[in-house]
PDB file of N, CA and C in Angstrom:
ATOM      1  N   UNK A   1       5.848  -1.522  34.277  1.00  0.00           N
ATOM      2  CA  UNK A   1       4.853  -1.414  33.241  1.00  0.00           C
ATOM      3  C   UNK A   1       3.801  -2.490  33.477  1.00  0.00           C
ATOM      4  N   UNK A   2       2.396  -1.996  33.322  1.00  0.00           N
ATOM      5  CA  UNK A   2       1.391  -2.979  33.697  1.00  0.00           C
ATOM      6  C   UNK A   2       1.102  -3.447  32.483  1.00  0.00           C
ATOM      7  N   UNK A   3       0.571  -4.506  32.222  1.00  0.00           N
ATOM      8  CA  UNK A   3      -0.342  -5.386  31.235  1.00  0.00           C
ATOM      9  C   UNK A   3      -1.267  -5.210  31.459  1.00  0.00           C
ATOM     10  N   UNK A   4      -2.115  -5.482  29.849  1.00  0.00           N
ATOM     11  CA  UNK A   4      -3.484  -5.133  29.955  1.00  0.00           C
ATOM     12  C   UNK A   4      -4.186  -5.885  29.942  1.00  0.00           C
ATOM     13  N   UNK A   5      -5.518  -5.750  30.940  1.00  0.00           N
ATOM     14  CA  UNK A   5      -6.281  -7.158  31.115  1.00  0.00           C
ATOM     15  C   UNK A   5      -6.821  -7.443  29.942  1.00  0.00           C
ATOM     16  N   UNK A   6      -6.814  -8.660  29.795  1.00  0.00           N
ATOM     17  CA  UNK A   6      -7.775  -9.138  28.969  1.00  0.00           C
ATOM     18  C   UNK A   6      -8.672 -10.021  29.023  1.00  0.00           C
ATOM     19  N   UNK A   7      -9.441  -9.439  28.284  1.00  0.00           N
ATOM     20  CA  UNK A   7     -10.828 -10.059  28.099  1.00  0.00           C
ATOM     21  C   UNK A   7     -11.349 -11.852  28.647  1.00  0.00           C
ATOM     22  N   UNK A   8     -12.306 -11.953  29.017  1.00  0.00           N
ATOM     23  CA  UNK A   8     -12.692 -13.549  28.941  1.00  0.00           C
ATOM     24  C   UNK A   8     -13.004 -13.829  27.771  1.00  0.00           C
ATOM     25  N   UNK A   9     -12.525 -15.397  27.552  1.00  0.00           N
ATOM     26  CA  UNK A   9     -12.866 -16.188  26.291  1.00  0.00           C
ATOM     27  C   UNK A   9     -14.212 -16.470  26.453  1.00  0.00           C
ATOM     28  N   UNK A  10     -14.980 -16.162  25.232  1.00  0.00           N
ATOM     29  CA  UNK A  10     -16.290 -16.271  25.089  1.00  0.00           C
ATOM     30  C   UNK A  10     -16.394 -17.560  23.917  1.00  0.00           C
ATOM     31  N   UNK A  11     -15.635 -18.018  23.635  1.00  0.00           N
ATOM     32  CA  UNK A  11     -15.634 -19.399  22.783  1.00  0.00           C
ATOM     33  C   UNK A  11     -15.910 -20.529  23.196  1.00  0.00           C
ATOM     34  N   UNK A  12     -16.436 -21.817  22.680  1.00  0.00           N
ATOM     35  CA  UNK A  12     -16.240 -22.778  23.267  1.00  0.00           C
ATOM     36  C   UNK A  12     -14.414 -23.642  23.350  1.00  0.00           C
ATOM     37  N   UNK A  13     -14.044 -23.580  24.384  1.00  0.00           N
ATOM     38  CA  UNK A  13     -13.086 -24.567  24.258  1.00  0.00           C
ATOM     39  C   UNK A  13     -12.254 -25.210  23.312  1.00  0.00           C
ATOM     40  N   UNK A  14     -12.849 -25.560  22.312  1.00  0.00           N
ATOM     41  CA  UNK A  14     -12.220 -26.383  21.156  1.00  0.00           C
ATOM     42  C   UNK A  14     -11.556 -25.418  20.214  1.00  0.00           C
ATOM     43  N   UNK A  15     -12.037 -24.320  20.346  1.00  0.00           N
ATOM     44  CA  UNK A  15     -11.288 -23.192  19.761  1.00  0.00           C
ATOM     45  C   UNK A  15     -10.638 -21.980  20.111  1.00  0.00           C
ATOM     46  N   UNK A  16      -9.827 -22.499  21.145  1.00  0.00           N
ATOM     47  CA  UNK A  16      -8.887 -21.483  21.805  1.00  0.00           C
ATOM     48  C   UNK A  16      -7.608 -22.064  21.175  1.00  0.00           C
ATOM     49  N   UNK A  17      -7.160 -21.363  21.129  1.00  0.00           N
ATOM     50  CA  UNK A  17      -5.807 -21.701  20.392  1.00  0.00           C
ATOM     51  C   UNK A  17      -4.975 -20.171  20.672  1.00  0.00           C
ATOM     52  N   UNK A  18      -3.339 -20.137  20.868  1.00  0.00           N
ATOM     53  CA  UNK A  18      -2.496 -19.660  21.069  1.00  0.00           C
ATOM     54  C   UNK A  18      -2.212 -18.722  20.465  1.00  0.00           C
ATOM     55  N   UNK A  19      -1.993 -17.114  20.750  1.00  0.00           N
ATOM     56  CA  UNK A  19      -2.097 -15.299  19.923  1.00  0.00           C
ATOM     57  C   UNK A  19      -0.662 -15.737  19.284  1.00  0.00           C
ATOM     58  N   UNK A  20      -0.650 -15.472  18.014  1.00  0.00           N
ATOM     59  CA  UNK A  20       0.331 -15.636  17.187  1.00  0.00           C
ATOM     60  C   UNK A  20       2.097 -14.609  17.057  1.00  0.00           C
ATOM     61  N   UNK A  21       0.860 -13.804  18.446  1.00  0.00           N
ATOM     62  CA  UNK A  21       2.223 -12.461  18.615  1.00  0.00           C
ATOM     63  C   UNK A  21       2.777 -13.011  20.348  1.00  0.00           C
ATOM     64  N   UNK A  22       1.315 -13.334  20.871  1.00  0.00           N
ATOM     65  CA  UNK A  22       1.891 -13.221  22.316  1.00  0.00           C
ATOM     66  C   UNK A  22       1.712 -14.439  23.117  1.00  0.00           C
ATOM     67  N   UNK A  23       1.226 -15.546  22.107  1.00  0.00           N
ATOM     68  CA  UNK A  23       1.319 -16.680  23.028  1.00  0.00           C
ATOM     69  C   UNK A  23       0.247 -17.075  24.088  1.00  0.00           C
ATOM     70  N   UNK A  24      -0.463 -15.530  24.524  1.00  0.00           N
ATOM     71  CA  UNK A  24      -1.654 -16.013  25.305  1.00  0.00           C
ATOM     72  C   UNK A  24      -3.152 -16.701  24.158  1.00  0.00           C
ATOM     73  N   UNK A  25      -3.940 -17.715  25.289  1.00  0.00           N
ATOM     74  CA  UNK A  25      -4.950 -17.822  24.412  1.00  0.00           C
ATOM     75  C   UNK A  25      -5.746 -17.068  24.366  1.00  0.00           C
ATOM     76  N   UNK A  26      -6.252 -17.543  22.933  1.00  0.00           N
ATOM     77  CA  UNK A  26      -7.615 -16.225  22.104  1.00  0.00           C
ATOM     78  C   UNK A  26      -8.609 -17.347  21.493  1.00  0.00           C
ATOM     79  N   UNK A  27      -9.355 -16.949  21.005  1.00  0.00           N
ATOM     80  CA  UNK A  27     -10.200 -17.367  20.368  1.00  0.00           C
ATOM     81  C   UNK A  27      -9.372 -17.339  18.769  1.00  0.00           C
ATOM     82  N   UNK A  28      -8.846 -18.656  18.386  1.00  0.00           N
ATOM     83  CA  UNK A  28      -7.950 -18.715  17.354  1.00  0.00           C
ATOM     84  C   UNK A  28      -8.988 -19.627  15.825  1.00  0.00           C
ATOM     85  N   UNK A  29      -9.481 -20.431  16.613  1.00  0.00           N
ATOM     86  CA  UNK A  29     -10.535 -21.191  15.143  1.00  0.00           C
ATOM     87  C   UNK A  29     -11.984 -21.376  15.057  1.00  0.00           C
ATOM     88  N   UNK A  30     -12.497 -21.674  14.093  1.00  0.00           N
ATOM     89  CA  UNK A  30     -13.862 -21.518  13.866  1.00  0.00           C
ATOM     90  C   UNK A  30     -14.134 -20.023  13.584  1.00  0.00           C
ATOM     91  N   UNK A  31     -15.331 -19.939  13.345  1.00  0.00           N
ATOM     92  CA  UNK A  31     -16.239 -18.481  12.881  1.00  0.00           C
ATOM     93  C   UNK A  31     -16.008 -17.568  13.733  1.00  0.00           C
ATOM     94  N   UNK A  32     -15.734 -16.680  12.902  1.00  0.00           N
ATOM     95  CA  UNK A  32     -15.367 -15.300  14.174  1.00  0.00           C
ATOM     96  C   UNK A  32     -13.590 -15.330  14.994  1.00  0.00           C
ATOM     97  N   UNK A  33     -12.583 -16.650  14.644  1.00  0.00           N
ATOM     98  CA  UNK A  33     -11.591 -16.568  14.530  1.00  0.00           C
ATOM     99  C   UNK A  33     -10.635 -15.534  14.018  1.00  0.00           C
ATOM    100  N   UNK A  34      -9.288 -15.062  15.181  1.00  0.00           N
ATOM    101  CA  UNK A  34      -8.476 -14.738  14.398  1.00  0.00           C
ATOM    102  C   UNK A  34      -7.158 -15.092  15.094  1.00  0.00           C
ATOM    103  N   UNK A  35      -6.012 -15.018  13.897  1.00  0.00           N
ATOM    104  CA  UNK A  35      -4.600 -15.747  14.585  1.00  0.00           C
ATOM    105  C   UNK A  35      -3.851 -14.491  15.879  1.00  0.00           C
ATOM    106  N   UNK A  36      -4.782 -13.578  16.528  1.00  0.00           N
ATOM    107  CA  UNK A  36      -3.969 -12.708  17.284  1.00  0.00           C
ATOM    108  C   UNK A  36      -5.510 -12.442  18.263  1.00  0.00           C
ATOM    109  N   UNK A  37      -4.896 -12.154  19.635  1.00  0.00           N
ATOM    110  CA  UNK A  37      -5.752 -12.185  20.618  1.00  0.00           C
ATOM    111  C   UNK A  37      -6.346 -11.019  20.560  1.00  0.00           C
ATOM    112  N   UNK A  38      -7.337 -10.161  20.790  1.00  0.00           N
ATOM    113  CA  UNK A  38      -7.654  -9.378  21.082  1.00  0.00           C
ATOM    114  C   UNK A  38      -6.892  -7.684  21.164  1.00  0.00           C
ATOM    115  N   UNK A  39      -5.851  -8.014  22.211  1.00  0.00           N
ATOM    116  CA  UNK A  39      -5.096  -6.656  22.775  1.00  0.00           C
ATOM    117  C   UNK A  39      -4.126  -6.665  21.687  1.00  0.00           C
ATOM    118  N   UNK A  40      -3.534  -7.776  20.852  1.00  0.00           N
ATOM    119  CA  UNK A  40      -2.447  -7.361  19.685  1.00  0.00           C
ATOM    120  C   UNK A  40      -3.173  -6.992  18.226  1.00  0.00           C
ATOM    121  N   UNK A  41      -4.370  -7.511  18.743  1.00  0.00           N
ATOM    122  CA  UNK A  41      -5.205  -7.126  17.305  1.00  0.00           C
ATOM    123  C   UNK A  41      -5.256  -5.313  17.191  1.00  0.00           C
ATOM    124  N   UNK A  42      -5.404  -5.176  18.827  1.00  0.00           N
ATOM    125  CA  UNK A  42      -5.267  -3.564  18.601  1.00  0.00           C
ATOM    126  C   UNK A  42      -4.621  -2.415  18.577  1.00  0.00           C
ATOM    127  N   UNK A  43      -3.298  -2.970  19.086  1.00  0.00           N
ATOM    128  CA  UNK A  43      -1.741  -2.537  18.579  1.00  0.00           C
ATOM    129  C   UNK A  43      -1.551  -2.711  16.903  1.00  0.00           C
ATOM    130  N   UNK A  44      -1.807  -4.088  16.574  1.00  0.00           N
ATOM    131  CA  UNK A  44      -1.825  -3.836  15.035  1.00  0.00           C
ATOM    132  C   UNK A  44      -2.472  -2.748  14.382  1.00  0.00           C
ATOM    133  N   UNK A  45      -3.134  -2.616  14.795  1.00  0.00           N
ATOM    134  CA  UNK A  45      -4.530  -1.601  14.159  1.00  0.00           C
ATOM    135  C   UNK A  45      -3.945  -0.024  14.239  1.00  0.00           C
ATOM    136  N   UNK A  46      -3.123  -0.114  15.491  1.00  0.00           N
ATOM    137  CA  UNK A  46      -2.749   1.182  15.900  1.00  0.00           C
ATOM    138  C   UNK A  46      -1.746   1.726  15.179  1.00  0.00           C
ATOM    139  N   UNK A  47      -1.069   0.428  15.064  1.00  0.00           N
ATOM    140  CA  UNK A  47       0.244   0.481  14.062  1.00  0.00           C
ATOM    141  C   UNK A  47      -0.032   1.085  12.878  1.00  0.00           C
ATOM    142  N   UNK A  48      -1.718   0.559  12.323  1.00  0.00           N
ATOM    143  CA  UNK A  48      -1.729   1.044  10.783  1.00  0.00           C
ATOM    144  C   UNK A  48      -2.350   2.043   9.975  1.00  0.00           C
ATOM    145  N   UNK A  49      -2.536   3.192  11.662  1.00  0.00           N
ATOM    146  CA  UNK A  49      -3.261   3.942  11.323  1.00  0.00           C
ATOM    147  C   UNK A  49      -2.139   5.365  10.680  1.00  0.00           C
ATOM    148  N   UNK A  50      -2.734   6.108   9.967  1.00  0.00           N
ATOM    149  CA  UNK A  50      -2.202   6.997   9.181  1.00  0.00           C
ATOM    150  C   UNK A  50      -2.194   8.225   9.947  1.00  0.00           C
ATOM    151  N   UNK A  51      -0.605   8.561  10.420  1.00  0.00           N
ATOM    152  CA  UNK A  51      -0.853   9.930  10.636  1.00  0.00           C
ATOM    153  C   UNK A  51      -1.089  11.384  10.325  1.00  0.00           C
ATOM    154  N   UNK A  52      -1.664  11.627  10.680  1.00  0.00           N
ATOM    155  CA  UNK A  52      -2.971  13.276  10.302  1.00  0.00           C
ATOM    156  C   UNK A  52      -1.421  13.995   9.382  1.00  0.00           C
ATOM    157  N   UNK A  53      -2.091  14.280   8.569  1.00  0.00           N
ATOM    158  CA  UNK A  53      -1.344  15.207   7.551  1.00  0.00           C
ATOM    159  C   UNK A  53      -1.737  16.945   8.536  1.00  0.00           C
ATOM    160  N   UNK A  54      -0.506  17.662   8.142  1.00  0.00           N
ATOM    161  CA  UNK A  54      -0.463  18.740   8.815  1.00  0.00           C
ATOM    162  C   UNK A  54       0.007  20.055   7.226  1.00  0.00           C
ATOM    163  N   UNK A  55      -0.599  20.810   8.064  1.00  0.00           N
ATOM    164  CA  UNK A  55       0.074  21.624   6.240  1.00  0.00           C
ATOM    165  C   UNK A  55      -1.104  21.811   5.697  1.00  0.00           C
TER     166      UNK A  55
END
């Protein structure tokens, strides 16, 4: 199973800090921060999407 690339940090430095799911760094503080990197932000997302009603 491959991993998915991810992205370059477009932050300055002082605010990279560690994905709260996976340990790689993300852009974790300051404006535009969040506690999950990128690629788990979008598994979460995927997670919370509602499946299509049928019927």
């Amino acid at each position: 199973m491959t991993t998915p690339a991810r992205p370059p940090l477009l932050c300055p430095s002082d605010q990279v800090g560690r994905c709260a799911r996976c340990q790689q760094p993300c852009h974790r503080y300051g404006a535009g921060a969040n506690p999950l990197c990128t690629v788990c932000l979008a598994k979460v997302r995927e997670g919370q999407q509602k499946p299509a009603r049928t019927g």
